[in-house]
PDB file of N, CA and C in Angstrom:
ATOM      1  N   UNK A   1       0.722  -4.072  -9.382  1.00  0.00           N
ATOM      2  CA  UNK A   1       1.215  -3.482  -8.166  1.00  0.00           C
ATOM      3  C   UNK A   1       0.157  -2.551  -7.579  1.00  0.00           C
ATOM      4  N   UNK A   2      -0.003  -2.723  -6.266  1.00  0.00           N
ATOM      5  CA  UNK A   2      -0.871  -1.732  -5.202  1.00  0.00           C
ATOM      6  C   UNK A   2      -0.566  -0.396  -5.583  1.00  0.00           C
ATOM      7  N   UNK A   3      -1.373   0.441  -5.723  1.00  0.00           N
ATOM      8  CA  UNK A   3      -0.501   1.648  -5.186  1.00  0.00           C
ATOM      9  C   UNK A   3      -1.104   2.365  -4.206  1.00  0.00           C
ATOM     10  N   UNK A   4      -0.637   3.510  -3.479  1.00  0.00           N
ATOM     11  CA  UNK A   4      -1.565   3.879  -2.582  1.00  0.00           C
ATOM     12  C   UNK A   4      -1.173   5.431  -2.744  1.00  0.00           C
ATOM     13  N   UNK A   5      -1.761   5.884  -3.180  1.00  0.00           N
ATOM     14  CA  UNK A   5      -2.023   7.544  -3.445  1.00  0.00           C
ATOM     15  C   UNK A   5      -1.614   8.669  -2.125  1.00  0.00           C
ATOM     16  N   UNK A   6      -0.523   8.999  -1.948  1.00  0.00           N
ATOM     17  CA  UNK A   6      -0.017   9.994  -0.994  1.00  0.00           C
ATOM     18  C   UNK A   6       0.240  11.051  -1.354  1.00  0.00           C
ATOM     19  N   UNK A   7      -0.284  12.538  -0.956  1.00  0.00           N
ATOM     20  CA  UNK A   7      -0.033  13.382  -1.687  1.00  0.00           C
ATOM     21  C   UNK A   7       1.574  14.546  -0.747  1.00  0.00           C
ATOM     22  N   UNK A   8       2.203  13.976  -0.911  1.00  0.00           N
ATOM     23  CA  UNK A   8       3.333  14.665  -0.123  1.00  0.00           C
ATOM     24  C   UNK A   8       3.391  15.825   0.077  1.00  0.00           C
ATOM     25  N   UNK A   9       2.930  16.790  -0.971  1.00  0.00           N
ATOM     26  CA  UNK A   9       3.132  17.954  -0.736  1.00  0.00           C
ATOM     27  C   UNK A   9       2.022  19.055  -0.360  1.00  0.00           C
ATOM     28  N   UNK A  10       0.426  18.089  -0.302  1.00  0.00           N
ATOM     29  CA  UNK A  10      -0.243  18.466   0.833  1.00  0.00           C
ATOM     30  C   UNK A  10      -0.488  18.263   2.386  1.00  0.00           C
ATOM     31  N   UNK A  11       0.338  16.999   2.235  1.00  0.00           N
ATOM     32  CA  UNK A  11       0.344  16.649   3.428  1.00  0.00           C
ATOM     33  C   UNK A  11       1.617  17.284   3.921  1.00  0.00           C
ATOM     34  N   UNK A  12       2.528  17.832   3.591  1.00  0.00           N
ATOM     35  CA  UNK A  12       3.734  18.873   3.978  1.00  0.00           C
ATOM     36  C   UNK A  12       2.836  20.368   4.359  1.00  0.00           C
ATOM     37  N   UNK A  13       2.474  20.745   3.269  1.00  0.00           N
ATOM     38  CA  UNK A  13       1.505  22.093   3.552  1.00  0.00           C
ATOM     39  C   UNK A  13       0.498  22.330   5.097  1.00  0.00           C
ATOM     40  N   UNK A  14      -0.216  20.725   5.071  1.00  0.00           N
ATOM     41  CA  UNK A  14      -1.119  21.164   6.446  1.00  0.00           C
ATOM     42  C   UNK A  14      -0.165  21.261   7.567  1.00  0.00           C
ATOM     43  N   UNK A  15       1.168  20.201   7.142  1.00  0.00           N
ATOM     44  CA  UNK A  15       1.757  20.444   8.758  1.00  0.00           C
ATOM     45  C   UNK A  15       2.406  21.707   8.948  1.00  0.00           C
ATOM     46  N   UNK A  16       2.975  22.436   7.781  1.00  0.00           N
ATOM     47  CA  UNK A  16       3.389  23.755   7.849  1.00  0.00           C
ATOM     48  C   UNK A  16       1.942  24.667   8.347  1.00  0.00           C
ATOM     49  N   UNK A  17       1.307  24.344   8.013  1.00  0.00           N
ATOM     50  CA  UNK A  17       0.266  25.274   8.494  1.00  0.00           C
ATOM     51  C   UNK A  17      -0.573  25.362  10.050  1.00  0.00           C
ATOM     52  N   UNK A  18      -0.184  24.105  10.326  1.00  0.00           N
ATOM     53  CA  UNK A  18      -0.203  24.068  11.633  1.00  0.00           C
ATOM     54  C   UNK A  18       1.074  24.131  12.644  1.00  0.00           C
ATOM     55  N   UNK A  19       2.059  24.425  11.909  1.00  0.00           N
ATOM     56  CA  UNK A  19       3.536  24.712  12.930  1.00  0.00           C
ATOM     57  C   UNK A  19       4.272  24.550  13.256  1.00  0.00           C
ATOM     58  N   UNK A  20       4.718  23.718  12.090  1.00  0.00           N
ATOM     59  CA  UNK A  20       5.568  22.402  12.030  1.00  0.00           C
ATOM     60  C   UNK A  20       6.788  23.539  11.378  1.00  0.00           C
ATOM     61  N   UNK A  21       7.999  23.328  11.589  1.00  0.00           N
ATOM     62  CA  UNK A  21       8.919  23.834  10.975  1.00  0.00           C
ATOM     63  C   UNK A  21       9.020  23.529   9.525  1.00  0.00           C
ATOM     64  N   UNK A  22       9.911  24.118   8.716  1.00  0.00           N
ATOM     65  CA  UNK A  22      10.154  23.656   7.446  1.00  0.00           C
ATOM     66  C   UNK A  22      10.870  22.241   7.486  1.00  0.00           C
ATOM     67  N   UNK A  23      11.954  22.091   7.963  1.00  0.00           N
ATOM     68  CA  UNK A  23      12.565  20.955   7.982  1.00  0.00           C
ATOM     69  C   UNK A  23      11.824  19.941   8.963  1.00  0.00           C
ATOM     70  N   UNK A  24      10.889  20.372   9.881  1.00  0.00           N
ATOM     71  CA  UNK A  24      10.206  19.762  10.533  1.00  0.00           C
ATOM     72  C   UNK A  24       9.074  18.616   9.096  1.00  0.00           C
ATOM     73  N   UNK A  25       8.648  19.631   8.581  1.00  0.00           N
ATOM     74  CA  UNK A  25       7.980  18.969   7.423  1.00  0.00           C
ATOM     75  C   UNK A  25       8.433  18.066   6.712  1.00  0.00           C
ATOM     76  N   UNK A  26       9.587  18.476   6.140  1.00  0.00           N
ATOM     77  CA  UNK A  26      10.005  17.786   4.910  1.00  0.00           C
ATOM     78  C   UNK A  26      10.104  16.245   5.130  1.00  0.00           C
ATOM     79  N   UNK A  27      10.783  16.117   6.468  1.00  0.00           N
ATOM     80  CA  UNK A  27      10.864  15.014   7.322  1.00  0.00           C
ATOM     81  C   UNK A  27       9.837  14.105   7.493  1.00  0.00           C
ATOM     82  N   UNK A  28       8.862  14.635   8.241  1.00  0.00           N
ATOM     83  CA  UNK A  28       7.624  13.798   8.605  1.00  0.00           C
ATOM     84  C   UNK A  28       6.930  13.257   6.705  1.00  0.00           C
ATOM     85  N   UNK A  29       7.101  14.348   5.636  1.00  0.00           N
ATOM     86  CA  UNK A  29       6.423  13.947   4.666  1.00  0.00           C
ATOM     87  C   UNK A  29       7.157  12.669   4.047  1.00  0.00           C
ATOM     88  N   UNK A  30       8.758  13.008   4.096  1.00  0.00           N
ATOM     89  CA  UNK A  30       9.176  11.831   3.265  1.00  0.00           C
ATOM     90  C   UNK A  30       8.908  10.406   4.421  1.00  0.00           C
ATOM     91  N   UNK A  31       8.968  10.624   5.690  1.00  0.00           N
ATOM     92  CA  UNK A  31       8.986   9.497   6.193  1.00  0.00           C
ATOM     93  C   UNK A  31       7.470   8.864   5.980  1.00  0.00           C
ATOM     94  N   UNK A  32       6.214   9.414   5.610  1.00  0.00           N
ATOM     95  CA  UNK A  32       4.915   9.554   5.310  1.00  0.00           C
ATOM     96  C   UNK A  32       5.397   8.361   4.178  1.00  0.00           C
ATOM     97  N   UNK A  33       6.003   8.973   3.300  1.00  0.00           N
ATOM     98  CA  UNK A  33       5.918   8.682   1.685  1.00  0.00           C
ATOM     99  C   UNK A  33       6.359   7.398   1.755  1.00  0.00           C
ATOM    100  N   UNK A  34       7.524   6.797   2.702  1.00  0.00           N
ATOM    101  CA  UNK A  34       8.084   5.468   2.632  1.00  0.00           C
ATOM    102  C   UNK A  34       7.151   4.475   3.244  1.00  0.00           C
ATOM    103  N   UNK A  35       6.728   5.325   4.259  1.00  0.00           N
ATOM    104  CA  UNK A  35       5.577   4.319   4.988  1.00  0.00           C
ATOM    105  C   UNK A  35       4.300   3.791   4.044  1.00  0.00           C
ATOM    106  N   UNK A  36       3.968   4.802   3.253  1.00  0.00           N
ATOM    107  CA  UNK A  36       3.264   4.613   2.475  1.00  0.00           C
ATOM    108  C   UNK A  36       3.591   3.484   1.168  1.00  0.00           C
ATOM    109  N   UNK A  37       4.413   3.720   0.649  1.00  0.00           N
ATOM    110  CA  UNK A  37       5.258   2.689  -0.262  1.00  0.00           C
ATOM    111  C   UNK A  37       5.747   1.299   0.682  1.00  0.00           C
ATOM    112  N   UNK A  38       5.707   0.907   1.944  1.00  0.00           N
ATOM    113  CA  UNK A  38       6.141  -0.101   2.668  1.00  0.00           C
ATOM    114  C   UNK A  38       4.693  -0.896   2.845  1.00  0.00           C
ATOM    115  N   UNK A  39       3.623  -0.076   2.779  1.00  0.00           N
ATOM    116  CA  UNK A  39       2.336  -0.575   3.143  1.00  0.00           C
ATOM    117  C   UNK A  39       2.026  -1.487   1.468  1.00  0.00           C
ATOM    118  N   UNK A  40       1.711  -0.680   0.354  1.00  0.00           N
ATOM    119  CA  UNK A  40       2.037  -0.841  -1.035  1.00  0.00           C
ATOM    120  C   UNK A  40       2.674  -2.575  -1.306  1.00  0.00           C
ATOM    121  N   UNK A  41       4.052  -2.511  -0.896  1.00  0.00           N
ATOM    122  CA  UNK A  41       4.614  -3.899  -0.717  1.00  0.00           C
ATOM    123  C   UNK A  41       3.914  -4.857  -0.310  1.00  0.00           C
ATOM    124  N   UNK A  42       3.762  -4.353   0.807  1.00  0.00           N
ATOM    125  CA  UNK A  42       3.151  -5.776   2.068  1.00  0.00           C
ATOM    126  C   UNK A  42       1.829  -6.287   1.349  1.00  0.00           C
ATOM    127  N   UNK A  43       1.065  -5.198   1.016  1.00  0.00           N
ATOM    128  CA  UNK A  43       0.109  -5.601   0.262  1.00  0.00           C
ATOM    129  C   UNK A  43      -0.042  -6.412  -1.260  1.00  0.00           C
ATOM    130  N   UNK A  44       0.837  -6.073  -1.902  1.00  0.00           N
ATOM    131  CA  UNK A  44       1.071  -7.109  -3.214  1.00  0.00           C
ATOM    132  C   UNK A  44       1.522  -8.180  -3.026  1.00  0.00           C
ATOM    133  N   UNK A  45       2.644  -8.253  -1.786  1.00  0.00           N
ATOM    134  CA  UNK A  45       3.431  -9.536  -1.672  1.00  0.00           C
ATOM    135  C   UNK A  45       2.497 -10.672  -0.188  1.00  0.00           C
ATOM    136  N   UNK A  46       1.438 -10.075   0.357  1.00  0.00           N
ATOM    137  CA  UNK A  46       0.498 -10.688   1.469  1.00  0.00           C
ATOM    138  C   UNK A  46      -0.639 -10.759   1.038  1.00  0.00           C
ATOM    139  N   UNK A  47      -1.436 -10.176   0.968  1.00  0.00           N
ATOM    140  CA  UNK A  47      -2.512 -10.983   0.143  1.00  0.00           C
ATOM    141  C   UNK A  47      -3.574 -10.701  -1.089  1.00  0.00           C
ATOM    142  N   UNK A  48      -3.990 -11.801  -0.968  1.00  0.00           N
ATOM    143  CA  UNK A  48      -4.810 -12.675  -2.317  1.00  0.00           C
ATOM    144  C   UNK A  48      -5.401 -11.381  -2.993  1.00  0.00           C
ATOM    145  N   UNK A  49      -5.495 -11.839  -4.423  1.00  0.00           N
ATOM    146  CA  UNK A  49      -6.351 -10.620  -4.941  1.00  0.00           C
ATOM    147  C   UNK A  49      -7.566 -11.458  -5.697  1.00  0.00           C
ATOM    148  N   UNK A  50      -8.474 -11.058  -5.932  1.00  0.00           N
ATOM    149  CA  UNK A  50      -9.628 -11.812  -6.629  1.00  0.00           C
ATOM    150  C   UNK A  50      -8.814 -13.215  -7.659  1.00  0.00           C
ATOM    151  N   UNK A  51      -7.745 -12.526  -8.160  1.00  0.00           N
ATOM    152  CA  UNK A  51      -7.263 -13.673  -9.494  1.00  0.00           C
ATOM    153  C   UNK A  51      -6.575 -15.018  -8.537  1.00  0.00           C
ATOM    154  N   UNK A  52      -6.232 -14.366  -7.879  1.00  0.00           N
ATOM    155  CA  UNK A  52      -5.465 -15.648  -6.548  1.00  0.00           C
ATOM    156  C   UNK A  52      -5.916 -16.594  -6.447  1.00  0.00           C
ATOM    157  N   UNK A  53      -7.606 -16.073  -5.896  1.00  0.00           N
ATOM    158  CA  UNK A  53      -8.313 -16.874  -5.441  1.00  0.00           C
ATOM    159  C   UNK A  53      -9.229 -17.840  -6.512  1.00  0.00           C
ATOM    160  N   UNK A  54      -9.112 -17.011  -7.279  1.00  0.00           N
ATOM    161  CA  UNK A  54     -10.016 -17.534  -8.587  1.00  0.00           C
ATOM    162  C   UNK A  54      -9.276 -18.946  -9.490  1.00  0.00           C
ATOM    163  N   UNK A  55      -7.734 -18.536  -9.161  1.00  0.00           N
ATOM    164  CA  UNK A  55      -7.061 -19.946  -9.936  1.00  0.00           C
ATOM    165  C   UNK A  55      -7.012 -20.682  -8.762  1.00  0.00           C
ATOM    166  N   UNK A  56      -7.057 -20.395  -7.556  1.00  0.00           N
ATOM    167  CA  UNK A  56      -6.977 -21.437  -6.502  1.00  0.00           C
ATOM    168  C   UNK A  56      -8.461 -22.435  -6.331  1.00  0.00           C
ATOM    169  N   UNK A  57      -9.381 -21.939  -6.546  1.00  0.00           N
ATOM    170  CA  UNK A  57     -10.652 -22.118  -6.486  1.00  0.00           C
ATOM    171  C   UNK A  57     -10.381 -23.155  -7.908  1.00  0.00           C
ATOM    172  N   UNK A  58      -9.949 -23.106  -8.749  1.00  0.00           N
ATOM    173  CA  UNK A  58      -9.842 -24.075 -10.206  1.00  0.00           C
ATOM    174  C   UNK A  58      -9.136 -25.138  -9.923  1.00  0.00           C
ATOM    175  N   UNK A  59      -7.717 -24.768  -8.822  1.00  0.00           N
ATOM    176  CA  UNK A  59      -6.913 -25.791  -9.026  1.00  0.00           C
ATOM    177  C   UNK A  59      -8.132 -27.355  -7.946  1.00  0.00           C
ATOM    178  N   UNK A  60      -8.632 -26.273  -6.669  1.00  0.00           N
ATOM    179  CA  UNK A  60      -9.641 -27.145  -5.679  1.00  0.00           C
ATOM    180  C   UNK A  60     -10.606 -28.087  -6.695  1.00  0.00           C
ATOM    181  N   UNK A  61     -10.856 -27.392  -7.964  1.00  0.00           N
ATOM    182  CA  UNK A  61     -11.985 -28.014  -8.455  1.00  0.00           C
ATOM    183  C   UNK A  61     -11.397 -29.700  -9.076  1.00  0.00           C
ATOM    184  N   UNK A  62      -9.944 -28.815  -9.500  1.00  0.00           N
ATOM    185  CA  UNK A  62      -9.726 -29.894 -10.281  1.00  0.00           C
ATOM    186  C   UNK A  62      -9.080 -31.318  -9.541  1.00  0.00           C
ATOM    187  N   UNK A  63      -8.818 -30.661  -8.305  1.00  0.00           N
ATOM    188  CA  UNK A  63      -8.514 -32.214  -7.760  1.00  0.00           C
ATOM    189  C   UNK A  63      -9.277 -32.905  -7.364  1.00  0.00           C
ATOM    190  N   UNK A  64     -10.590 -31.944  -6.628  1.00  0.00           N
ATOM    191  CA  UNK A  64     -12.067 -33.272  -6.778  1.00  0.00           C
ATOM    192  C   UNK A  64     -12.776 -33.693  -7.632  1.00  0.00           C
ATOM    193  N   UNK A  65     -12.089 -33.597  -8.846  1.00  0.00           N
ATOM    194  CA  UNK A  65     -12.929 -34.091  -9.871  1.00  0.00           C
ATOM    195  C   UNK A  65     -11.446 -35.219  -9.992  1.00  0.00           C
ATOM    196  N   UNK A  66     -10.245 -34.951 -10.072  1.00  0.00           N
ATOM    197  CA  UNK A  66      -9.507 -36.281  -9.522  1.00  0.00           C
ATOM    198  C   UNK A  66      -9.616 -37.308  -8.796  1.00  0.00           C
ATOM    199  N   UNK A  67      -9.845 -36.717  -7.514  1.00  0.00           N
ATOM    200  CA  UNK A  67     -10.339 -37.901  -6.616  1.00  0.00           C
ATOM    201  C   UNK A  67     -11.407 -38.865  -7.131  1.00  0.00           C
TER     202      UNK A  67
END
């Protein structure tokens, strides 16, 4: 599984620090955090990773050596 490294509770801190309410924060971070975990998905379940390609590249071999 992908993962993708979000740090929620710095990324809560800068927006508090720039003026974001408290609940203003909490908000934007968790919605951060899902977006982040939705990206995560798309990526394991869309595309290829080196091994993908590497048994696909075997299966190509082996049918022209069929033919």
């Amino acid at each position: 599984m992908t993962m993708i490294v979000f740090y929620v509770l710095t990324y809560f801190e800068k927006l508090k620090a720039a003026g974001f309410t408290e609940q203003q924060c909490k908000v934007q971070a968790e919605q951060a955090k899902l977006e982040a975990e939705a990206i995560s998905q798309v990526i394991d379940e869309k595309l290829a990773t080196k091994s993908d390609i590497l048994l696909l590249q075997k299966d190509i071999k082996t049918l022209e050596y069929k033919l």
